[in-house]
C-alpha atoms as a PDB file:
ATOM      1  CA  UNK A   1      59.731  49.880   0.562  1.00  0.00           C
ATOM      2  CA  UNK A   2      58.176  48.649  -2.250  1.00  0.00           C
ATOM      3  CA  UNK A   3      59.394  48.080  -6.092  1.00  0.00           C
ATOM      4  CA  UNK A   4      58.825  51.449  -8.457  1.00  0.00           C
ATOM      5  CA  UNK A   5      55.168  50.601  -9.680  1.00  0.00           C
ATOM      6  CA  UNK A   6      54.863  47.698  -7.938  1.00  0.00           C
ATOM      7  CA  UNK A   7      52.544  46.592  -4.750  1.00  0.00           C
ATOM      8  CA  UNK A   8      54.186  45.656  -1.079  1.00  0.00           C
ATOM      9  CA  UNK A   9      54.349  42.370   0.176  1.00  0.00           C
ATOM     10  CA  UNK A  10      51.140  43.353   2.389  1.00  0.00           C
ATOM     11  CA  UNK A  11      49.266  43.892  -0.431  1.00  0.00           C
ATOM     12  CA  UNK A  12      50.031  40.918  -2.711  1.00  0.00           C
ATOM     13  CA  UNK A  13      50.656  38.080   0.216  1.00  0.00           C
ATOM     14  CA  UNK A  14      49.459  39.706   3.262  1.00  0.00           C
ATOM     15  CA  UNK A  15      52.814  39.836   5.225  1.00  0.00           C
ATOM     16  CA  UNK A  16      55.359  42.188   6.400  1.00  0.00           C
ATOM     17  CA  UNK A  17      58.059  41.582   4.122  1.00  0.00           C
ATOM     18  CA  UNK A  18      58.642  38.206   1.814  1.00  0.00           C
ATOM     19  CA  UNK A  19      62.405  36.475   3.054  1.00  0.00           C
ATOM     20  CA  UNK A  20      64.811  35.067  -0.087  1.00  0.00           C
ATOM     21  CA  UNK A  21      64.336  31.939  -1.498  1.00  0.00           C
ATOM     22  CA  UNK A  22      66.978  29.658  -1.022  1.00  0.00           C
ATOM     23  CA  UNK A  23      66.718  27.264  -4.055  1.00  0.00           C
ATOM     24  CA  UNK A  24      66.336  29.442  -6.928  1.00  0.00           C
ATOM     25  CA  UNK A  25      67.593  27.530 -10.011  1.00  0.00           C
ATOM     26  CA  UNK A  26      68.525  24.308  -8.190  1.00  0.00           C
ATOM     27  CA  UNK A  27      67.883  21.498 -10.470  1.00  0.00           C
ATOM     28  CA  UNK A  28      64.212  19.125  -8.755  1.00  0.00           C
ATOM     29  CA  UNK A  29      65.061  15.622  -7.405  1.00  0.00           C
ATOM     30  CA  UNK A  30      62.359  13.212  -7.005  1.00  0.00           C
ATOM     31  CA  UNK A  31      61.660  12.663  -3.367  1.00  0.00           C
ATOM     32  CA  UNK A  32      62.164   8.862  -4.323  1.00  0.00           C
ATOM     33  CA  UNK A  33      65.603   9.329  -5.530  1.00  0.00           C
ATOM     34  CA  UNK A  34      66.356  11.186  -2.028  1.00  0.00           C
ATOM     35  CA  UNK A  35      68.633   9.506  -0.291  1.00  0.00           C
ATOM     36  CA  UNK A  36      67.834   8.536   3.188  1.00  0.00           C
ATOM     37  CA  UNK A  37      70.046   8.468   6.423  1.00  0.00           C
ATOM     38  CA  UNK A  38      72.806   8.280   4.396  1.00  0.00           C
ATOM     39  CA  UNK A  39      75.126   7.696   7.520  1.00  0.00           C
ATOM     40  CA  UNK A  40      74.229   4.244   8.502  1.00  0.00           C
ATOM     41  CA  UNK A  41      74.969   3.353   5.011  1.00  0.00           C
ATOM     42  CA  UNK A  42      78.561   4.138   5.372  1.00  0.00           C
ATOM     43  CA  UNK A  43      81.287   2.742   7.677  1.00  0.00           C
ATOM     44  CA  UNK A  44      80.850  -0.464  10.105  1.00  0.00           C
ATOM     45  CA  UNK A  45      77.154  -1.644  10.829  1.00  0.00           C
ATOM     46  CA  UNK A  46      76.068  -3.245  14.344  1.00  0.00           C
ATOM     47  CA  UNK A  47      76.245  -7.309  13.990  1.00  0.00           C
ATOM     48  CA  UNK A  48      74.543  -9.706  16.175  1.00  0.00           C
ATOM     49  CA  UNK A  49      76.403 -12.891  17.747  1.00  0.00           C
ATOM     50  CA  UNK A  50      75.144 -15.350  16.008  1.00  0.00           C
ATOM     51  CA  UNK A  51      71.913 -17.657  16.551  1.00  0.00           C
ATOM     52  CA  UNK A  52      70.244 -16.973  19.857  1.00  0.00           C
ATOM     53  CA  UNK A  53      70.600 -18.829  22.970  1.00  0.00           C
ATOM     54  CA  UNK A  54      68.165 -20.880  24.187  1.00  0.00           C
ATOM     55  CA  UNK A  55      66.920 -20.693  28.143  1.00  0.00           C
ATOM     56  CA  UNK A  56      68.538 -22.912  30.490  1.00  0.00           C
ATOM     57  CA  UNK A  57      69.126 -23.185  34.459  1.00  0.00           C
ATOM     58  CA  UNK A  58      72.810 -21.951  33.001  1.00  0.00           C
ATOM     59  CA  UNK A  59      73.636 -18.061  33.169  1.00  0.00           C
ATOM     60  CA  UNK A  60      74.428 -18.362  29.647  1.00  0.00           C
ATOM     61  CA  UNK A  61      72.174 -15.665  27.289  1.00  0.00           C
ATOM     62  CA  UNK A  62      72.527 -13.078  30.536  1.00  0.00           C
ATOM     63  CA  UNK A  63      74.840 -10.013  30.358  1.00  0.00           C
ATOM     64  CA  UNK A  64      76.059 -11.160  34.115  1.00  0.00           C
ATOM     65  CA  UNK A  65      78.259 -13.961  34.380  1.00  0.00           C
ATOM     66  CA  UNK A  66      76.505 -15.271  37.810  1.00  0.00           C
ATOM     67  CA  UNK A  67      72.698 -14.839  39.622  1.00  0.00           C
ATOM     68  CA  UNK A  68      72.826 -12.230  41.686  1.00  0.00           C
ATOM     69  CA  UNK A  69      69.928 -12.104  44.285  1.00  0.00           C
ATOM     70  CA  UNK A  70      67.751  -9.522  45.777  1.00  0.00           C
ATOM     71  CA  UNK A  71      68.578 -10.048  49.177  1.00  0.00           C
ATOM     72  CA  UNK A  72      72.040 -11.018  50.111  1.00  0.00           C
ATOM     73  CA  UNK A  73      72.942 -11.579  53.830  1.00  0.00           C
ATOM     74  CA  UNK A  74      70.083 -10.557  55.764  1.00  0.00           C
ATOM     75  CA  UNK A  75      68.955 -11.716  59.073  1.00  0.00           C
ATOM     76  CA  UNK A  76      66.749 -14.996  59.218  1.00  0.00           C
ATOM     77  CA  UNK A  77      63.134 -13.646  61.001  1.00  0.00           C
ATOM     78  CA  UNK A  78      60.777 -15.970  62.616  1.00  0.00           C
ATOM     79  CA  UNK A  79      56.703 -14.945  62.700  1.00  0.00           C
ATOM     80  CA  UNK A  80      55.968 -17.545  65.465  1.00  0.00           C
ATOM     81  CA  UNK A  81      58.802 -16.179  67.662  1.00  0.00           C
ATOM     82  CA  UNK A  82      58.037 -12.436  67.075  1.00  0.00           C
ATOM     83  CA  UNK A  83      54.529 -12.984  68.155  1.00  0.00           C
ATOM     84  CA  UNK A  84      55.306 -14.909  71.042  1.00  0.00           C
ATOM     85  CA  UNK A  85      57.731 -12.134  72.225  1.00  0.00           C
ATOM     86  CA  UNK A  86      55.138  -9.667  71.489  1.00  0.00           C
ATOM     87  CA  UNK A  87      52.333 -11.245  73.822  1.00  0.00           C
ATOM     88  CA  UNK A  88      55.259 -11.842  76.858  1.00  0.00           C
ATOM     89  CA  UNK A  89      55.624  -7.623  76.326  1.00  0.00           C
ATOM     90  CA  UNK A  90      52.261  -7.277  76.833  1.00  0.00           C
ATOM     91  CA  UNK A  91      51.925 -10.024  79.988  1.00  0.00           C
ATOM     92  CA  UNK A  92      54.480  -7.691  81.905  1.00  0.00           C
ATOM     93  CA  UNK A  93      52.456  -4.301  81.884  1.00  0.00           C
ATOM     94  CA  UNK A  94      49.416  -6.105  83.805  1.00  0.00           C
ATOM     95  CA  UNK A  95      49.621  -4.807  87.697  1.00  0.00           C
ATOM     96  CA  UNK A  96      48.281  -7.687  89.099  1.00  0.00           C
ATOM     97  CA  UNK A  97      47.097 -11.354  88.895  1.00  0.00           C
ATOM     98  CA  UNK A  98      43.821 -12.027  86.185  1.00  0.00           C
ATOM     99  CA  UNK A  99      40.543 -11.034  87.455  1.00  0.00           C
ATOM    100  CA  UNK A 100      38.142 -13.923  88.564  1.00  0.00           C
ATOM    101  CA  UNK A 101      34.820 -13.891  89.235  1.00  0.00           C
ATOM    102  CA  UNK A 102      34.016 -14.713  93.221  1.00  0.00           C
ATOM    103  CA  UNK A 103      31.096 -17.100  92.576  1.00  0.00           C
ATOM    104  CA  UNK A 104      29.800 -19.459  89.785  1.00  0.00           C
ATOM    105  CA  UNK A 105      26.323 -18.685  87.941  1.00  0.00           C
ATOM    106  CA  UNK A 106      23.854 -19.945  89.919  1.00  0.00           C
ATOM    107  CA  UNK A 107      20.928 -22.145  88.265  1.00  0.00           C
ATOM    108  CA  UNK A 108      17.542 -22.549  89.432  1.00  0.00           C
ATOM    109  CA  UNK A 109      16.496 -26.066  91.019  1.00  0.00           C
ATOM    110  CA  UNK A 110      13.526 -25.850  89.476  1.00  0.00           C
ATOM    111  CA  UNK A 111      10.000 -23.820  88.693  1.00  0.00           C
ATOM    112  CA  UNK A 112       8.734 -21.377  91.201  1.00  0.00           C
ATOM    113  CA  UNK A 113      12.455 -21.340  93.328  1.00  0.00           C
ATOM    114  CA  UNK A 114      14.048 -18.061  94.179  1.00  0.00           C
ATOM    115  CA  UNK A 115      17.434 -20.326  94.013  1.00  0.00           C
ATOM    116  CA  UNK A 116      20.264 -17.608  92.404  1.00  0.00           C
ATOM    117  CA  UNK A 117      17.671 -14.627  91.620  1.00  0.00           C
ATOM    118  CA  UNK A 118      18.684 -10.861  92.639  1.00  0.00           C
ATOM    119  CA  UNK A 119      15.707 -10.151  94.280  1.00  0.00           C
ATOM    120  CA  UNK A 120      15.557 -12.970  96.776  1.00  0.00           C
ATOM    121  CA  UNK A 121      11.906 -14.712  98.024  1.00  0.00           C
ATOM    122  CA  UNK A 122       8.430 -12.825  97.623  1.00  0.00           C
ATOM    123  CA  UNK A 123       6.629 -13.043 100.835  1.00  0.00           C
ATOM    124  CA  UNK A 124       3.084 -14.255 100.080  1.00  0.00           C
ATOM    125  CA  UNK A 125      -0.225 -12.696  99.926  1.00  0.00           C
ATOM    126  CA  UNK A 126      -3.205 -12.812 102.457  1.00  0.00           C
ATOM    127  CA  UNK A 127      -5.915 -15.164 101.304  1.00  0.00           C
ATOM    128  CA  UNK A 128      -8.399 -12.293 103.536  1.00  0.00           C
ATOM    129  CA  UNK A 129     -10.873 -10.144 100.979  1.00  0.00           C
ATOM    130  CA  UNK A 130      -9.914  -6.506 100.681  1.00  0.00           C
ATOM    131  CA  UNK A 131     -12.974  -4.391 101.850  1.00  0.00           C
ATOM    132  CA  UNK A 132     -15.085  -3.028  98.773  1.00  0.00           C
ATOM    133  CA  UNK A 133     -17.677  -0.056  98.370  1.00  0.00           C
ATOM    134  CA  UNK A 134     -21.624  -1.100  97.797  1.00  0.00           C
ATOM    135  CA  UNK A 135     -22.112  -2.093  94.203  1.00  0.00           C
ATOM    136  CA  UNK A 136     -25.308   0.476  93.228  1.00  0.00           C
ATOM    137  CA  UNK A 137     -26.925  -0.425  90.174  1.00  0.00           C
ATOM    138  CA  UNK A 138     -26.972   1.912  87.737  1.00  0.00           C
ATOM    139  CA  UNK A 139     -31.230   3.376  86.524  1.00  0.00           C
ATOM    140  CA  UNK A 140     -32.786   2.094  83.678  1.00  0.00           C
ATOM    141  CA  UNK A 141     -31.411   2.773  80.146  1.00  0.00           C
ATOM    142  CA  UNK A 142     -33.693   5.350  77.649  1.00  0.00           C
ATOM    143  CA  UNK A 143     -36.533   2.862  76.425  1.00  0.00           C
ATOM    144  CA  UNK A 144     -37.500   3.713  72.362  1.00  0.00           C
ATOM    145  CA  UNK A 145     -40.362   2.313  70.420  1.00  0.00           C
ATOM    146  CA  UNK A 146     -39.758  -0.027  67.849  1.00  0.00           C
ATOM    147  CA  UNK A 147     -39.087   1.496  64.351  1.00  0.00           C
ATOM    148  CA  UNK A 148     -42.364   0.965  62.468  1.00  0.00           C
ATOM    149  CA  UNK A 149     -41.877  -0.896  59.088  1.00  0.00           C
ATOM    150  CA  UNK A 150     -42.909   0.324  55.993  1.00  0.00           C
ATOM    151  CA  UNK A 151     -41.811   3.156  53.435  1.00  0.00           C
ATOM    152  CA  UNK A 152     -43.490   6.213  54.001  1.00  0.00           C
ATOM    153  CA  UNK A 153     -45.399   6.362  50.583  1.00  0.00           C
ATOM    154  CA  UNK A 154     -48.960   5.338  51.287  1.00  0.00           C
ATOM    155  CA  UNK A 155     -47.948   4.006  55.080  1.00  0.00           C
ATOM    156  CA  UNK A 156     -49.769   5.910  57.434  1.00  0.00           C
ATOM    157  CA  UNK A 157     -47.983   6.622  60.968  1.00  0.00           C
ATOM    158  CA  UNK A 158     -44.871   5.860  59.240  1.00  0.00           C
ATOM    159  CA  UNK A 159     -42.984   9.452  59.350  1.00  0.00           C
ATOM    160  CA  UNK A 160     -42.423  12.141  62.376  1.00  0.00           C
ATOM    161  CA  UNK A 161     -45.241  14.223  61.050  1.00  0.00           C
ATOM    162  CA  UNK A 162     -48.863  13.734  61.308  1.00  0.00           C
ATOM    163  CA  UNK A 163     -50.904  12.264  58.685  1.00  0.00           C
ATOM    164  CA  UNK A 164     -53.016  15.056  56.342  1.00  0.00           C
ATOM    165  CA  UNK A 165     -56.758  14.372  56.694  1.00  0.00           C
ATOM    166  CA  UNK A 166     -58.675  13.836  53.825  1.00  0.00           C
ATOM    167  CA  UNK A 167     -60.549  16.420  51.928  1.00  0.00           C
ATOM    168  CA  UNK A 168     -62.923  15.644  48.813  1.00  0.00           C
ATOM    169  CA  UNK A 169     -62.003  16.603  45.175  1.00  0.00           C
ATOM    170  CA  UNK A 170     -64.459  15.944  42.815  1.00  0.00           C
ATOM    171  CA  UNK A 171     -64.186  14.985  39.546  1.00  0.00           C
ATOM    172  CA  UNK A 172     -65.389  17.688  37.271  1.00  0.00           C
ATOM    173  CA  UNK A 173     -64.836  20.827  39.841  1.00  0.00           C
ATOM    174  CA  UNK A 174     -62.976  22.787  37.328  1.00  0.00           C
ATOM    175  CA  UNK A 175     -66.040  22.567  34.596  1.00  0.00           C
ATOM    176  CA  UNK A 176     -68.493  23.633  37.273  1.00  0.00           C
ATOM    177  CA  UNK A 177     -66.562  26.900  38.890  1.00  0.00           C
ATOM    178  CA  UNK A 178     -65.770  28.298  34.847  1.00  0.00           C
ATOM    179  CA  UNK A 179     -69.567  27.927  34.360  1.00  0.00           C
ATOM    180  CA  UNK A 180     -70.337  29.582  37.793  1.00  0.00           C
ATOM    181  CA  UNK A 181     -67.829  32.727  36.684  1.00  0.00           C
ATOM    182  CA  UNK A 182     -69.276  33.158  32.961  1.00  0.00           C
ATOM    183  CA  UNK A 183     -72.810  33.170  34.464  1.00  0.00           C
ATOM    184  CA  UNK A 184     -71.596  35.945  36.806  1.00  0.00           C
ATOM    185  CA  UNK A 185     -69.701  37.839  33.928  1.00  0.00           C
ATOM    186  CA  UNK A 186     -72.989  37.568  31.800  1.00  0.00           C
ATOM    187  CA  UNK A 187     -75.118  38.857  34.593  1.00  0.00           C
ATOM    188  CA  UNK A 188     -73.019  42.120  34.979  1.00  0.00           C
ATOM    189  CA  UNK A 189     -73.117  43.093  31.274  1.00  0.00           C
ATOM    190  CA  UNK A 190     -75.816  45.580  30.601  1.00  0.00           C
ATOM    191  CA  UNK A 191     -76.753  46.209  26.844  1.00  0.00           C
ATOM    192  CA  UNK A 192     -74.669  44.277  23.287  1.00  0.00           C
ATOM    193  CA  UNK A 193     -71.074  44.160  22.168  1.00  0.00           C
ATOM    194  CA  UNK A 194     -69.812  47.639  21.255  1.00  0.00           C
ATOM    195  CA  UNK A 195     -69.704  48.268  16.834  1.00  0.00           C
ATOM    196  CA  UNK A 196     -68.006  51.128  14.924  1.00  0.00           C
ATOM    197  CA  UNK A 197     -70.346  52.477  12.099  1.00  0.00           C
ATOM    198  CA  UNK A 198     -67.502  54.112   9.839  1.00  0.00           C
ATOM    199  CA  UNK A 199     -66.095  51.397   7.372  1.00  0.00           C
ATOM    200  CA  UNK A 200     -62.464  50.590   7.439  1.00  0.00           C
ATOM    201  CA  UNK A 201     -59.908  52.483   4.867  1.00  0.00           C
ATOM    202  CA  UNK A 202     -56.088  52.012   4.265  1.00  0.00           C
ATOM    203  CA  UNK A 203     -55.178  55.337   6.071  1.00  0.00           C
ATOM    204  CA  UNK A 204     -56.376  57.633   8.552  1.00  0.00           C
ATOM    205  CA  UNK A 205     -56.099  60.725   5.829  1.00  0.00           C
ATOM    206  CA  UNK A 206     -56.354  60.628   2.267  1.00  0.00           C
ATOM    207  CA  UNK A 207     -53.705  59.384  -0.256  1.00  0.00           C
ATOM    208  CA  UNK A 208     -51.406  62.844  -0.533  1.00  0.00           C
ATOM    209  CA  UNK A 209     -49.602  60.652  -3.192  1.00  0.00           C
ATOM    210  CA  UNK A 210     -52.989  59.525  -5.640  1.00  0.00           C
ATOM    211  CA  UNK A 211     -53.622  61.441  -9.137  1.00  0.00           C
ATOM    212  CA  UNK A 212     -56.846  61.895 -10.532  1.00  0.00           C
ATOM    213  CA  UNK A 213     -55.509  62.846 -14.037  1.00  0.00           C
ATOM    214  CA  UNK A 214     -54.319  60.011 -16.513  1.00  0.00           C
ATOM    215  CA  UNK A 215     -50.328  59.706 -17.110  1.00  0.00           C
ATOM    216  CA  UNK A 216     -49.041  60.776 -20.154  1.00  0.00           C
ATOM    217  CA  UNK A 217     -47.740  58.337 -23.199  1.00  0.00           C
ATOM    218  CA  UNK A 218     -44.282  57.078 -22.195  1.00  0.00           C
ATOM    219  CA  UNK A 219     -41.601  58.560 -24.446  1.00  0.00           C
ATOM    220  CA  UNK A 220     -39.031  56.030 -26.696  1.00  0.00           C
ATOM    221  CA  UNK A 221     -35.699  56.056 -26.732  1.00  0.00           C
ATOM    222  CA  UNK A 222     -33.806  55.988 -29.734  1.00  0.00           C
ATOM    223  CA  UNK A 223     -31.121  53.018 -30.012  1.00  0.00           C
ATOM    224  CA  UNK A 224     -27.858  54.457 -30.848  1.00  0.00           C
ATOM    225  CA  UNK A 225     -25.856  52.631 -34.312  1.00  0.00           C
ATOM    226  CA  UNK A 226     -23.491  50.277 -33.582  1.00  0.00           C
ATOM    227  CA  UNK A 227     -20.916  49.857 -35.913  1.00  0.00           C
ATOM    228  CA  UNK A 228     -19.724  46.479 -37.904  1.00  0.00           C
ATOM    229  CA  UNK A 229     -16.323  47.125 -38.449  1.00  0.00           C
ATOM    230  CA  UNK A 230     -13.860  46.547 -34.707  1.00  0.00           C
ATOM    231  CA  UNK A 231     -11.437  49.236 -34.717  1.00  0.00           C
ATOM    232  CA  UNK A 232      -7.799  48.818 -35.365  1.00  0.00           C
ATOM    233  CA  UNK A 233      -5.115  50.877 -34.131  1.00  0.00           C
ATOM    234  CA  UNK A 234      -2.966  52.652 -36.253  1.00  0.00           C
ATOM    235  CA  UNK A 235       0.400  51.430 -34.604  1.00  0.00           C
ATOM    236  CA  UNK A 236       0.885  48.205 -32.339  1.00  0.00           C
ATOM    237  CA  UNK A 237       1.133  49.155 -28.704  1.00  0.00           C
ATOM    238  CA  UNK A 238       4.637  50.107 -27.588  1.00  0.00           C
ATOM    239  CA  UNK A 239       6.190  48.002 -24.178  1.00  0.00           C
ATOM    240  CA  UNK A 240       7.761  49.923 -21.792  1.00  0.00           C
ATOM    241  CA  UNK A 241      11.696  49.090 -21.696  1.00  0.00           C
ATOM    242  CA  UNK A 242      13.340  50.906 -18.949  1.00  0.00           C
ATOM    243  CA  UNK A 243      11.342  54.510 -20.215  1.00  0.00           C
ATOM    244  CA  UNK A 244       8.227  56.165 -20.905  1.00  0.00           C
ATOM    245  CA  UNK A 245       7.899  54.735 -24.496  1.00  0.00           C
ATOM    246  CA  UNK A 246       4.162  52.956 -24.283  1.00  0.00           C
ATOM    247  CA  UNK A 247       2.713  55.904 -22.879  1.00  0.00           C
ATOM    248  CA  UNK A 248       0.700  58.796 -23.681  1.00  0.00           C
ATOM    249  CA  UNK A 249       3.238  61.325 -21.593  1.00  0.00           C
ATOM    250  CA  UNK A 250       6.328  62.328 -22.259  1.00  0.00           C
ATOM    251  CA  UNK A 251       9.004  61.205 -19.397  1.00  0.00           C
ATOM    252  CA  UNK A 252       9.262  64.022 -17.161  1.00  0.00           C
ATOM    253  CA  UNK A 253      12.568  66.076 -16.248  1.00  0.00           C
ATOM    254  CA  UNK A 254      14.339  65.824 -13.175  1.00  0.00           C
ATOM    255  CA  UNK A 255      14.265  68.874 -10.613  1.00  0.00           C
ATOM    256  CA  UNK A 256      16.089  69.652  -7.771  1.00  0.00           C
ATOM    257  CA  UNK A 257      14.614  69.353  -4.567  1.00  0.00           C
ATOM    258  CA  UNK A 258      15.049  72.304  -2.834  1.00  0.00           C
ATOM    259  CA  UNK A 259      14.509  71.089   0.763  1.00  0.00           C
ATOM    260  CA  UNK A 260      17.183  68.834   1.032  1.00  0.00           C
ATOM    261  CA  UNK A 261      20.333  70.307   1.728  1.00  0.00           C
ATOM    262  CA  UNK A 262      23.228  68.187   0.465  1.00  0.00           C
ATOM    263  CA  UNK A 263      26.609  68.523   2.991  1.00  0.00           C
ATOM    264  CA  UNK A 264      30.304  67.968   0.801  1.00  0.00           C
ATOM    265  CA  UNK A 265      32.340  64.830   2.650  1.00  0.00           C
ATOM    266  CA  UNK A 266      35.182  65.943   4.160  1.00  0.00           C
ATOM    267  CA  UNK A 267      38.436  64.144   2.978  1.00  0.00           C
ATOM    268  CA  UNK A 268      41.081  63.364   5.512  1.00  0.00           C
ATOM    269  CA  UNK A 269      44.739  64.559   3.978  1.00  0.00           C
ATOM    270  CA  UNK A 270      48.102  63.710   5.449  1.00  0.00           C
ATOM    271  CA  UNK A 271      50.681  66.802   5.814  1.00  0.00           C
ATOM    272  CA  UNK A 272      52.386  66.525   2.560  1.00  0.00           C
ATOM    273  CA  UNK A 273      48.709  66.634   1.230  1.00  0.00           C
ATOM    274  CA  UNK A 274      48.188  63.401   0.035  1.00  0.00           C
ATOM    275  CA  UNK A 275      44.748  61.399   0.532  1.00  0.00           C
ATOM    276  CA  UNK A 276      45.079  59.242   3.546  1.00  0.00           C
ATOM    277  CA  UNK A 277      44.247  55.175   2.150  1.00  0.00           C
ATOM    278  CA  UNK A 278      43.943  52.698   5.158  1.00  0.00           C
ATOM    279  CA  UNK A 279      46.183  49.367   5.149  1.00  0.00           C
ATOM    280  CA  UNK A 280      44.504  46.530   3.704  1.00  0.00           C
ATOM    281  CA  UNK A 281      42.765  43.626   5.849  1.00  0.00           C
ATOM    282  CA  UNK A 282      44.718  40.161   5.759  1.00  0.00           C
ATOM    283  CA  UNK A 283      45.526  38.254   2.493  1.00  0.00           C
ATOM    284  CA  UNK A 284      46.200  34.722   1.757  1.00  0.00           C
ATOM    285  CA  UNK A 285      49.671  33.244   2.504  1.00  0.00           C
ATOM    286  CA  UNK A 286      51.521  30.523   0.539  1.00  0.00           C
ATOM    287  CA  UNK A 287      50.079  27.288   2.439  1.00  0.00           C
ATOM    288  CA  UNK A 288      51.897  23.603   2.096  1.00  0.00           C
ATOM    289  CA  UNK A 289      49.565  21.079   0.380  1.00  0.00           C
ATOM    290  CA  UNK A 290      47.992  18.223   2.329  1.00  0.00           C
ATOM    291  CA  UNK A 291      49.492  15.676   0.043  1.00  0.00           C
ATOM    292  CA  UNK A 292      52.302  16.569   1.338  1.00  0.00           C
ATOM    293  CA  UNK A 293      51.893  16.838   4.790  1.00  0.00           C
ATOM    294  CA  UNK A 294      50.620  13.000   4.567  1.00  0.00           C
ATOM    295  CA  UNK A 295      53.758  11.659   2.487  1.00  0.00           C
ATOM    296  CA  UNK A 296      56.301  13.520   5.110  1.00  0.00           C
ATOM    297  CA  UNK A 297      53.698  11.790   7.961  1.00  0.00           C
ATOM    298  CA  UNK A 298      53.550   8.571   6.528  1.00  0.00           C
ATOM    299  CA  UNK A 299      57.514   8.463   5.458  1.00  0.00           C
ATOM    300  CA  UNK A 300      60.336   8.521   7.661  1.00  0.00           C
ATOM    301  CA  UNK A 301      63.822   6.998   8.132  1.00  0.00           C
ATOM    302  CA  UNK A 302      62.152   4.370  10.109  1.00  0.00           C
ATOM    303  CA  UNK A 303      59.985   3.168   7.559  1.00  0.00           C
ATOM    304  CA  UNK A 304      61.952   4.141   4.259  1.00  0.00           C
ATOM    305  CA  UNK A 305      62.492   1.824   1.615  1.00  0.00           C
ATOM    306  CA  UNK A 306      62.842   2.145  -2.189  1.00  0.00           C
ATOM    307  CA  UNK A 307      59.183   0.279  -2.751  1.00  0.00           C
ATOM    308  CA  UNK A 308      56.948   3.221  -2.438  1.00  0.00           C
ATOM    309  CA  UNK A 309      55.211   4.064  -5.138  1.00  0.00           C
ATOM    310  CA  UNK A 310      55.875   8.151  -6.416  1.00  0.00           C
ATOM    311  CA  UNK A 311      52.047   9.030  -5.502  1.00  0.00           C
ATOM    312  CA  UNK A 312      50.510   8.353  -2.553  1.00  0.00           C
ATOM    313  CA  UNK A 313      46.544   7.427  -2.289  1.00  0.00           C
ATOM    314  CA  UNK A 314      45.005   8.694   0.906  1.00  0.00           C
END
């Protein structure tokens, strides 16, 4: 439970409950002046024999008094006499005698013999002509005239179609027919070019738009007075600081809005009545430094002796 107007552990370190402290009022030590491995300090201390020996063919410098070897008493094995036994094991399981070939390779005497072939001598052919069919010659191949030589631009019997015969085009044919057809045209007119006798106006009707009387006399204006003198305010203009002071309203009221109905929070109680408060999330706990993490890393009773310096640079 927690002190009479005080907070709970959870709320001032984050854990369930804080344990005793063990050293409250002890007087501090250095951790230089800490003794270390105080028990190999006290009493008799392991002592070496001396110098050291030096290597020899002797047994002197072992722990055993004489060599002992690896292998003591064991048989004596041969290789060459194992394998020969091996091979005579093997000799006994054939049935019979070794299998030998009943003839020799043969070898030819020389080229053309049949002298230690498989197949044996090839009886030899008849010198007499086989009987043949009546060689007909065959007709006469597709005979083509020669290809005539030249391109076919201005070549004449050159191409597969026929040449186009000549026709006459004289010179100035296209004068002559115009002056045939305007002679014609001229001879079919009867009587002069057509004219209009009414001369031309701007519109078809008359002007709706045009006066006959004269416009009266344009009227002045009269130029209003400007004055000299700029005009000055009575009172410097007012900035607006968080209210309505610069301007020409006053700041308006506040009114309820009616369409917005407002619903009261409900408030969870416990059953003596009290207002339920949820526990807190997780607080800090008391955390060793890294120094020292690094000095208890570094310093051990290994390595301890009274030369290291009281702070420690990492």
């Amino acid at each position: 439970m927690p002190p009479e107007g005080g907070k709970s552990d959870m709320e001032r370190i984050g854990i369930f409950k804080e344990m005793r402290y063990i050293s409250i009022g002890d007087k501090y030590t250095p951790f230089i002046q800490r003794p270390c491995n105080e028990s190999a300090q006290k009493g008799k201390q392991i002592l070496t024999g001396g110098a050291t020996k030096k290597k020899s063919g002797l047994q002197v410098g072992y722990f055993d008094t004489h060599f002992k070897r690896v292998f003591e008493k064991e048989a004596l094995t041969d290789p060459v006499r194992l394998a020969r036994q091996y091979r005579s094991q093997q000799s006994k399981k054939n049935v019979g005698s070794a299998f030998l070939p009943s003839n020799g390779e043969k070898k030819p005497s020389g080229v053309g013999s049949y002298y230690g072939t498989l197949s044996g001598p090839i009886q030899s052919m008849s010198p007499m002509k086989v009987p043949r069919k009546l060689c007909k010659p065959s007709g006469k191949n597709i005979l083509t005239n020669p290809p005539k030589r030249g391109s076919g631009y201005s070549y004449p019997n050159v191409t597969l179609s026929k040449v186009v015969p000549y026709s006459s085009d004289p010179y100035d044919r296209a004068n002559e027919m115009l002056k045939k057809e305007t002679v014609s045209h001229k001879a079919m007119l009867k009587g002069g070019a057509f004219h209009l006798n009414l001369h031309p106006k701007e519109c078809f009707d008359n002007n709706p738009y045009k006066l006959d009387k004269p416009l009266p006399p344009l009227k002045r204006l009269e130029e209003k007075k400007r004055f000299v003198v700029p005009f000055k305010p009575s009172s410097p203009n007012k900035t607006i600081g968080g209210m309505k002071a610069g301007t020409f309203d006053i700041y308006p009221t506040h009114s309820a809005d009616l369409y917005i109905t407002r619903r009261s929070k409900s408030v969870t109680v416990n059953k003596e009545g009290k207002v339920f408060h949820p526990s807190p999330g997780p607080k800090s706990t008391p955390v060793k430094s890294i120094i020292s993490v690094n000095v208890n890393r570094a310093v051990h009773s290994a390595n301890y002796t009274m030369n290291i310096p009281s702070v420690m640079a990492y």
